[in-house]
Protein backbone atom coordinates (compact mmCIF):
# COMPACT_ATOMS: atom_id res chain seq x y z
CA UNK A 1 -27.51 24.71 -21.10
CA UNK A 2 -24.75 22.63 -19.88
CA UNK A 3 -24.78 18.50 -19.95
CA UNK A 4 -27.16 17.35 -17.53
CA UNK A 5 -25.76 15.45 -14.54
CA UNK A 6 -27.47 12.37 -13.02
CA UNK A 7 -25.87 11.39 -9.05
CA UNK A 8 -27.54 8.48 -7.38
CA UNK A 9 -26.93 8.15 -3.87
CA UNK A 10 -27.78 4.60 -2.56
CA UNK A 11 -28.72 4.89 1.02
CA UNK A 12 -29.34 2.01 4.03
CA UNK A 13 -29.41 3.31 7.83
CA UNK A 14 -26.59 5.80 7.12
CA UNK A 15 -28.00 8.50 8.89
CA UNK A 16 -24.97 9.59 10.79
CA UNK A 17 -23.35 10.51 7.67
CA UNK A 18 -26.54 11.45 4.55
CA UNK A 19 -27.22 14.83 5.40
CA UNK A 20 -23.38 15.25 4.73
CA UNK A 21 -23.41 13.67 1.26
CA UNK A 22 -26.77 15.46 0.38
CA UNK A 23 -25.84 18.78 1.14
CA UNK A 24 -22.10 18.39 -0.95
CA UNK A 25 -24.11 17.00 -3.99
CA UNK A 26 -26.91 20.04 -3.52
CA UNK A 27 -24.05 22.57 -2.75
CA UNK A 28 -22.55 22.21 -6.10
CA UNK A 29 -24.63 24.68 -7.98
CA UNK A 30 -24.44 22.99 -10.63
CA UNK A 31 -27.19 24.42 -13.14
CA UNK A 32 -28.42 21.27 -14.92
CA UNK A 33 -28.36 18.54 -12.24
CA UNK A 34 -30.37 15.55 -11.40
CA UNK A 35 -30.07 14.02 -8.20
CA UNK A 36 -31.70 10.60 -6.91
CA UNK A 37 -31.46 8.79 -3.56
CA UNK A 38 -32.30 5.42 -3.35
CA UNK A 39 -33.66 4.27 -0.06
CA UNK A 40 -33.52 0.63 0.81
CA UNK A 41 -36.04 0.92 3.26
CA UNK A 42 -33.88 2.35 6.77
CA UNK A 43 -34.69 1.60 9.94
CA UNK A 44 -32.76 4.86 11.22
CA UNK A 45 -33.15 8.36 10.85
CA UNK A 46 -31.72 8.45 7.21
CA UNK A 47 -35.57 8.69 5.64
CA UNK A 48 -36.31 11.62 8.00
CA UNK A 49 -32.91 13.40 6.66
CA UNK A 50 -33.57 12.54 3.09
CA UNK A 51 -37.28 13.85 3.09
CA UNK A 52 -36.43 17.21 5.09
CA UNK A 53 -34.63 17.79 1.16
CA UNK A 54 -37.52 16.47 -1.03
CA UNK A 55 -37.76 20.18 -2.40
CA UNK A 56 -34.06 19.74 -3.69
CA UNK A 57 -33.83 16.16 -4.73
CA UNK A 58 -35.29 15.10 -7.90
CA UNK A 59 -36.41 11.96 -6.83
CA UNK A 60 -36.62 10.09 -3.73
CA UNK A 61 -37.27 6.06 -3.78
CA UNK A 62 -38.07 4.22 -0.81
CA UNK A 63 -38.15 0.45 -1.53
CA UNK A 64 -36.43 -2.68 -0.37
CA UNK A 65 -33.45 -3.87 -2.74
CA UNK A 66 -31.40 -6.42 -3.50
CA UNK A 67 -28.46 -4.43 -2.34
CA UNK A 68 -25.80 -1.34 -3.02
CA UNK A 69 -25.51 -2.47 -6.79
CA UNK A 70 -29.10 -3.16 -7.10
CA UNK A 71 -29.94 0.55 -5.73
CA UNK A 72 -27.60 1.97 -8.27
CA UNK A 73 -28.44 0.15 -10.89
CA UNK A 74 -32.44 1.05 -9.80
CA UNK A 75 -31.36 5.10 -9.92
CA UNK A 76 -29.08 5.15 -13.10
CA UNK A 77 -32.52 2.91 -14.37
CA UNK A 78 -34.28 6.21 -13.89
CA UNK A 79 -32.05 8.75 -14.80
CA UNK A 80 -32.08 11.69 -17.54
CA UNK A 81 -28.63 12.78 -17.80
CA UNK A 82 -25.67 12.15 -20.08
CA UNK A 83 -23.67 12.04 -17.37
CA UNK A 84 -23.56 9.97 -14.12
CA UNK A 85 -22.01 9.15 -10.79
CA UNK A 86 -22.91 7.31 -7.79
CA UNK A 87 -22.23 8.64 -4.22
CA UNK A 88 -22.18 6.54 -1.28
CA UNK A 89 -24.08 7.62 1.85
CA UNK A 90 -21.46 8.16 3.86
CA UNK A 91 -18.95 9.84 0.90
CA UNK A 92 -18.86 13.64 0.00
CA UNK A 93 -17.87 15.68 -2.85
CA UNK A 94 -15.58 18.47 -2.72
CA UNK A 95 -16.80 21.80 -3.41
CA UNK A 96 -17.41 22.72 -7.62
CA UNK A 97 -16.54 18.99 -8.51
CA UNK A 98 -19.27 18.46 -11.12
CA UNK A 99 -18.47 21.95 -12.54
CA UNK A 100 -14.69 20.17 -13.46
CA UNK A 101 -16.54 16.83 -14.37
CA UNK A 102 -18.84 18.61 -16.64
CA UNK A 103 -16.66 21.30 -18.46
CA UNK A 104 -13.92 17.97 -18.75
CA UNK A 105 -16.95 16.36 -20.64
CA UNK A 106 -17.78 19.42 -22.49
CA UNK A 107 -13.95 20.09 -23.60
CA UNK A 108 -13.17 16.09 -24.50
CA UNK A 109 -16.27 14.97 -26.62
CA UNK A 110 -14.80 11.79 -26.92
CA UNK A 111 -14.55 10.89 -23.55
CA UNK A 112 -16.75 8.24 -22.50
CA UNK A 113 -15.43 8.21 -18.74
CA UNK A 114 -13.39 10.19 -16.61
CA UNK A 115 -11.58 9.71 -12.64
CA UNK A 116 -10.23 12.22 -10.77
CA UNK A 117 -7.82 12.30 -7.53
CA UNK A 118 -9.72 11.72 -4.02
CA UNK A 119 -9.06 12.73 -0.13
CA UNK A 120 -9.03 9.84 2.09
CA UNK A 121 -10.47 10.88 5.67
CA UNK A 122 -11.54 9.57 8.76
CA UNK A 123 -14.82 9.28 10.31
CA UNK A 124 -14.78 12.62 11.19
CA UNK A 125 -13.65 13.97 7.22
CA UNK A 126 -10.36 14.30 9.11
CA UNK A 127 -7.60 13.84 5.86
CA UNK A 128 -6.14 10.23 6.20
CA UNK A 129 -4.05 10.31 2.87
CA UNK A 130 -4.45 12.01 -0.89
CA UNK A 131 -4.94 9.29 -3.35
CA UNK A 132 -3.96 10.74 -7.25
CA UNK A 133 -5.19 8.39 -9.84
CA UNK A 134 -2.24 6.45 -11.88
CA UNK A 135 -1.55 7.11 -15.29
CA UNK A 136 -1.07 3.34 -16.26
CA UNK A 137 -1.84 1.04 -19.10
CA UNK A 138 -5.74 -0.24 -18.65
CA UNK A 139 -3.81 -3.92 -18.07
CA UNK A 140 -2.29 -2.35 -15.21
CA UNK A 141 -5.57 -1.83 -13.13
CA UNK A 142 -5.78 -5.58 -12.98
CA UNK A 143 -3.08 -5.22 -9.93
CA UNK A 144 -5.24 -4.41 -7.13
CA UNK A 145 -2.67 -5.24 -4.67
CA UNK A 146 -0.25 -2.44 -5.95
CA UNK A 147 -2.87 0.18 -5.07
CA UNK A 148 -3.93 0.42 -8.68
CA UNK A 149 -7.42 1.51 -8.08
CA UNK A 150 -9.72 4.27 -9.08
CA UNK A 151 -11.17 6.20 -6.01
CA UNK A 152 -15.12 5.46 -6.98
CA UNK A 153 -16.79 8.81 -5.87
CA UNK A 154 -14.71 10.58 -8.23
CA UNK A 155 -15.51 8.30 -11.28
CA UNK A 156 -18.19 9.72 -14.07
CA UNK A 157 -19.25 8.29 -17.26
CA UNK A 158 -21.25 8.71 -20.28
CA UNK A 159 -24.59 6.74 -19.80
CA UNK A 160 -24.52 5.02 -23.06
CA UNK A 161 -21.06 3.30 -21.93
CA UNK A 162 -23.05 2.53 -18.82
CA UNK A 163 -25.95 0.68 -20.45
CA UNK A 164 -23.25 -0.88 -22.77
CA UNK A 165 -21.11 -2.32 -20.06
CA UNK A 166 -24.68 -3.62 -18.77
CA UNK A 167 -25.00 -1.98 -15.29
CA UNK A 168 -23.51 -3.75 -12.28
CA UNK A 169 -23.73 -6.63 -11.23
CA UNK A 170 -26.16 -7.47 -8.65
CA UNK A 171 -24.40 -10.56 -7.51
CA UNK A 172 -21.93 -8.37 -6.18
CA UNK A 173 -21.00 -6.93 -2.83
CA UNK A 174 -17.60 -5.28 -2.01
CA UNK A 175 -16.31 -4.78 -5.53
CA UNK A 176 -18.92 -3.83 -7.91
CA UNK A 177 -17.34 -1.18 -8.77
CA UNK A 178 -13.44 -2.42 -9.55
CA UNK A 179 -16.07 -4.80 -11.95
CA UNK A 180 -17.63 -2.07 -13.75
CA UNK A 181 -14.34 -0.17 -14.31
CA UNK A 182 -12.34 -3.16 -15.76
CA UNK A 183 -15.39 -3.11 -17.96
CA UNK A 184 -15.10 -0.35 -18.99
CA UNK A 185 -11.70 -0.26 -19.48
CA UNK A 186 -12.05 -3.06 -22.33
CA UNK A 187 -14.13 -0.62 -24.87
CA UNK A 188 -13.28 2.26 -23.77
CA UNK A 189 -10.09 4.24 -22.79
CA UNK A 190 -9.98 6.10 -19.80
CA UNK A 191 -9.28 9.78 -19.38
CA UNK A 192 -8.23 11.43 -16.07
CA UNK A 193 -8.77 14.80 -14.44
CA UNK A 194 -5.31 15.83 -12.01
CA UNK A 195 -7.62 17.46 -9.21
CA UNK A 196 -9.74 16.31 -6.28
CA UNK A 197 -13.31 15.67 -6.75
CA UNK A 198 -14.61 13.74 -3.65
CA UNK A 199 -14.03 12.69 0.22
CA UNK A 200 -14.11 8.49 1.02
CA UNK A 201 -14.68 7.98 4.48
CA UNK A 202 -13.07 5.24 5.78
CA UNK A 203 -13.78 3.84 9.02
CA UNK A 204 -13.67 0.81 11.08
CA UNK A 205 -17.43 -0.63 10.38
CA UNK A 206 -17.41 -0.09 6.42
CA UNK A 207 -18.33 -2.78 4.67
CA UNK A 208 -15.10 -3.80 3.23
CA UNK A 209 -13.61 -4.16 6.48
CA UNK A 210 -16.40 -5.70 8.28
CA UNK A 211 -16.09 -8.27 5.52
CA UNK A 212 -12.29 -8.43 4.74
CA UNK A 213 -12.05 -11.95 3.46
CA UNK A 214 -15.07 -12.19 1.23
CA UNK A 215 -13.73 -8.75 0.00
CA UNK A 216 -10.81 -10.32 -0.93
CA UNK A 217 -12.39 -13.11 -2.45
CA UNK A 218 -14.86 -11.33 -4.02
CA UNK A 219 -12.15 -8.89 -5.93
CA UNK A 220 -9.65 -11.58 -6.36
CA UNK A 221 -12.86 -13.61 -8.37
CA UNK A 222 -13.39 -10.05 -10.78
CA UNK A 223 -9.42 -9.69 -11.60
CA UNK A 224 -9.17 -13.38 -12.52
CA UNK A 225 -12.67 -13.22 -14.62
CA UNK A 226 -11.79 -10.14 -16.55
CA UNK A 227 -11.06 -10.01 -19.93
CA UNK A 228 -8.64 -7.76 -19.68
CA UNK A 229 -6.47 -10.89 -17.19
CA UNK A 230 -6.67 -13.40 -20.48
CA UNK A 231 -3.13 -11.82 -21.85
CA UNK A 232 -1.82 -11.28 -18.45
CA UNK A 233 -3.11 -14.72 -17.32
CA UNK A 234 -2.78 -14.26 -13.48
CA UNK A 235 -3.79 -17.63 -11.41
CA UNK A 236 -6.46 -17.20 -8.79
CA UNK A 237 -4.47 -18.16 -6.02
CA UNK A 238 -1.63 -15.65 -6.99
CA UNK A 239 -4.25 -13.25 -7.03
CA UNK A 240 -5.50 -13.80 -3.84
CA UNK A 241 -2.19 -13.91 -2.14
CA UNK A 242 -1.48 -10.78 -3.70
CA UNK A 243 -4.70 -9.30 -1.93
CA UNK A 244 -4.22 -10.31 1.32
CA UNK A 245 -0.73 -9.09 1.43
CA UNK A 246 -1.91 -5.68 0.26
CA UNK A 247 -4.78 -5.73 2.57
CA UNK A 248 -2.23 -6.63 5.48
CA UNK A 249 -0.03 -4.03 4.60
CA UNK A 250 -2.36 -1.73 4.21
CA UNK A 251 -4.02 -2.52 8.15
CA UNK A 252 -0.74 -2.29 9.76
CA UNK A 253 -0.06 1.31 8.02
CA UNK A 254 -3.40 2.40 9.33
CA UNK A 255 -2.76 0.61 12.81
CA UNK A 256 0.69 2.46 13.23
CA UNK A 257 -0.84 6.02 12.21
CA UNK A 258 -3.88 5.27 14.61
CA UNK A 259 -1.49 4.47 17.31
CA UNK A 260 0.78 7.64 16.86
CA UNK A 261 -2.08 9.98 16.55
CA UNK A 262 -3.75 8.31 20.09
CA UNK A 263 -0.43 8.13 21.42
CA UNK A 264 0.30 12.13 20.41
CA UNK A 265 -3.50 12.96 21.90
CA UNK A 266 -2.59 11.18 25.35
CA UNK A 267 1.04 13.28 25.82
CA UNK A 268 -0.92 16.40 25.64
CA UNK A 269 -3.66 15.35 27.94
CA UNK A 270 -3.39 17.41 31.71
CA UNK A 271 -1.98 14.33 33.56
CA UNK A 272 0.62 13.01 35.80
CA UNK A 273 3.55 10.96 34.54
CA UNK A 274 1.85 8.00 35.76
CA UNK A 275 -1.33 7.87 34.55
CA UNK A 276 -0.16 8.82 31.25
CA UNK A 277 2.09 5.71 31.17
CA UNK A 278 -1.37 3.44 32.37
CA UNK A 279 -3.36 5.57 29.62
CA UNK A 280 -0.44 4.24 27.15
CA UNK A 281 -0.62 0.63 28.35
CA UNK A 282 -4.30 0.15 27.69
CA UNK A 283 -4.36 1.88 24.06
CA UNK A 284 -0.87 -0.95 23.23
CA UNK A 285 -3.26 -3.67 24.57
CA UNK A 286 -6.09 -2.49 22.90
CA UNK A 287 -4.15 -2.06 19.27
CA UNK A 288 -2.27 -4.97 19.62
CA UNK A 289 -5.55 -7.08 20.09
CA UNK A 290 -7.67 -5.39 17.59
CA UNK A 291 -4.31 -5.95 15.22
CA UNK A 292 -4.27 -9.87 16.19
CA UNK A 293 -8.26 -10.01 15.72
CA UNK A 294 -8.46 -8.86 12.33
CA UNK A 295 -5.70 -10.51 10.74
């Protein structure tokens, strides 16, 4: 019998996106599998989606929380597997992912936790950009701002370096995660698999970008706090500045691509010269304003 897997899926009025993630975790075929959603009590249609699979999913909890980490931390609470991994509602893994994650497990014994590479998409799973994860010294995942991250959908770990690290941390909102892997990263080296495991959506009302600058503060707080920052010794205002650089850089890369890809849509709509040029001077306005807004 091969390792058993544990996936929680924390869910809140994502129902535009669940039946997505649920069908790429159930689509695995993965023989020994465990699979819990966590249901913070949505108003939506996400409860109706989740049930309609109640044959498929091991369990099902439907209780207000104290949040994304507190959901997690609720499933992982209740899991029976060796192995586990959280996917967000709106995230999907690629086809035999926890086949790789497994027989990687199965192969390296002494591998308490393992990332893969990810496919950034649009709202519509549309591919946005292929993020591989670096091959850097654990030190080096303290810079945030030069896109030294791990993709979290395509993160797995042992369940005893799980409990060790203590769970996440309630108290936290956009970066639980980034806090759990520089955790981690203090007892226990990390080992990486060169192949793509998951989709991240990313989309204008994520979290994240809903709530850029307590993101920022947020992550900027974790970096400085780590143990792994005490030889590096980066200030917290460094830090931050750092961040919102990054962040800004990162917007106006995603503003220019957006504007191409509208602008490319437009030139092949059926219209005169005219209205194309009016159809060009509203989407300028409208970038250029949602540009100035969010900065």
């Amino acid at each position: 019998m091969p390792l058993k897997l544990t996936i929680v899926t924390p869910s809140y009025n994502q129902g535009v996106f669940i039946d997505q993630t649920i069908r790429s975790v159930l689509n695995q075929g993965y023989k020994n599998l465990e699979y819990i959603v966590i249901d913070g009590g949505s108003t939506d249609d996400s409860l109706n989606i989740i049930n309609s699979y109640s044959s498929k999913i091991s369990k099902i909890i439907t209780e207000p929380d104290n949040g994304q980490s507190d959901a997690i931390n609720k499933g992982f609470n209740l899991a029976g597997g060796e192995i586990l991994g959280w996917l967000n509602s709106d995230d999907v893994y690629l086809p035999d992912a926890l086949n790789k994650v497994a027989d990687y497990f199965e192969q390296n014994p002494e591998c308490k936790w393992v990332a893969g590479n990810c496919i950034f998409t649009d709202i519509f799973l549309k591919p946005a950009w292929q993020y591989n994860v670096p091959q850097i010294k654990p030190e080096e995942y303290l810079k945030f701002w030069e896109g030294n991250y791990l993709s979290q959908p395509s993160v797995f770990f042992r369940k005893e370096l799980f409990d060790e690290a203590g769970g996440l941390n309630i108290n936290l909102h956009y970066a639980m995660d980034l806090d759990l892997w520089l955790r981690f990263l203090s007892v226990s080296p990390l080992h990486l698999i060169n192949t793509d495991l998951s989709i991240n959506r990313t989309y204008p009302n994520t979290k994240t970008s809903t709530g850029k600058e307590d993101a920022i503060n947020e992550i900027a707080d974790i970096i400085f706090n780590s143990s792994l920052n005490k030889q590096q010794d980066y200030n917290l205002s460094f830090i931050k500045s750092s961040l919102k650089k990054y962040f800004l850089a990162s917007e106006k890369n995603t503003f220019r691509s957006n504007l191409y890809n509208t602008f490319k849509s437009i030139a092949g709509y059926k219209l005169g010269v005219i209205d194309k040029l009016q159809l060009f001077a509203i989407v300028i306005k409208r970038f250029i304003s949602q540009l100035i807004f969010n900065n």
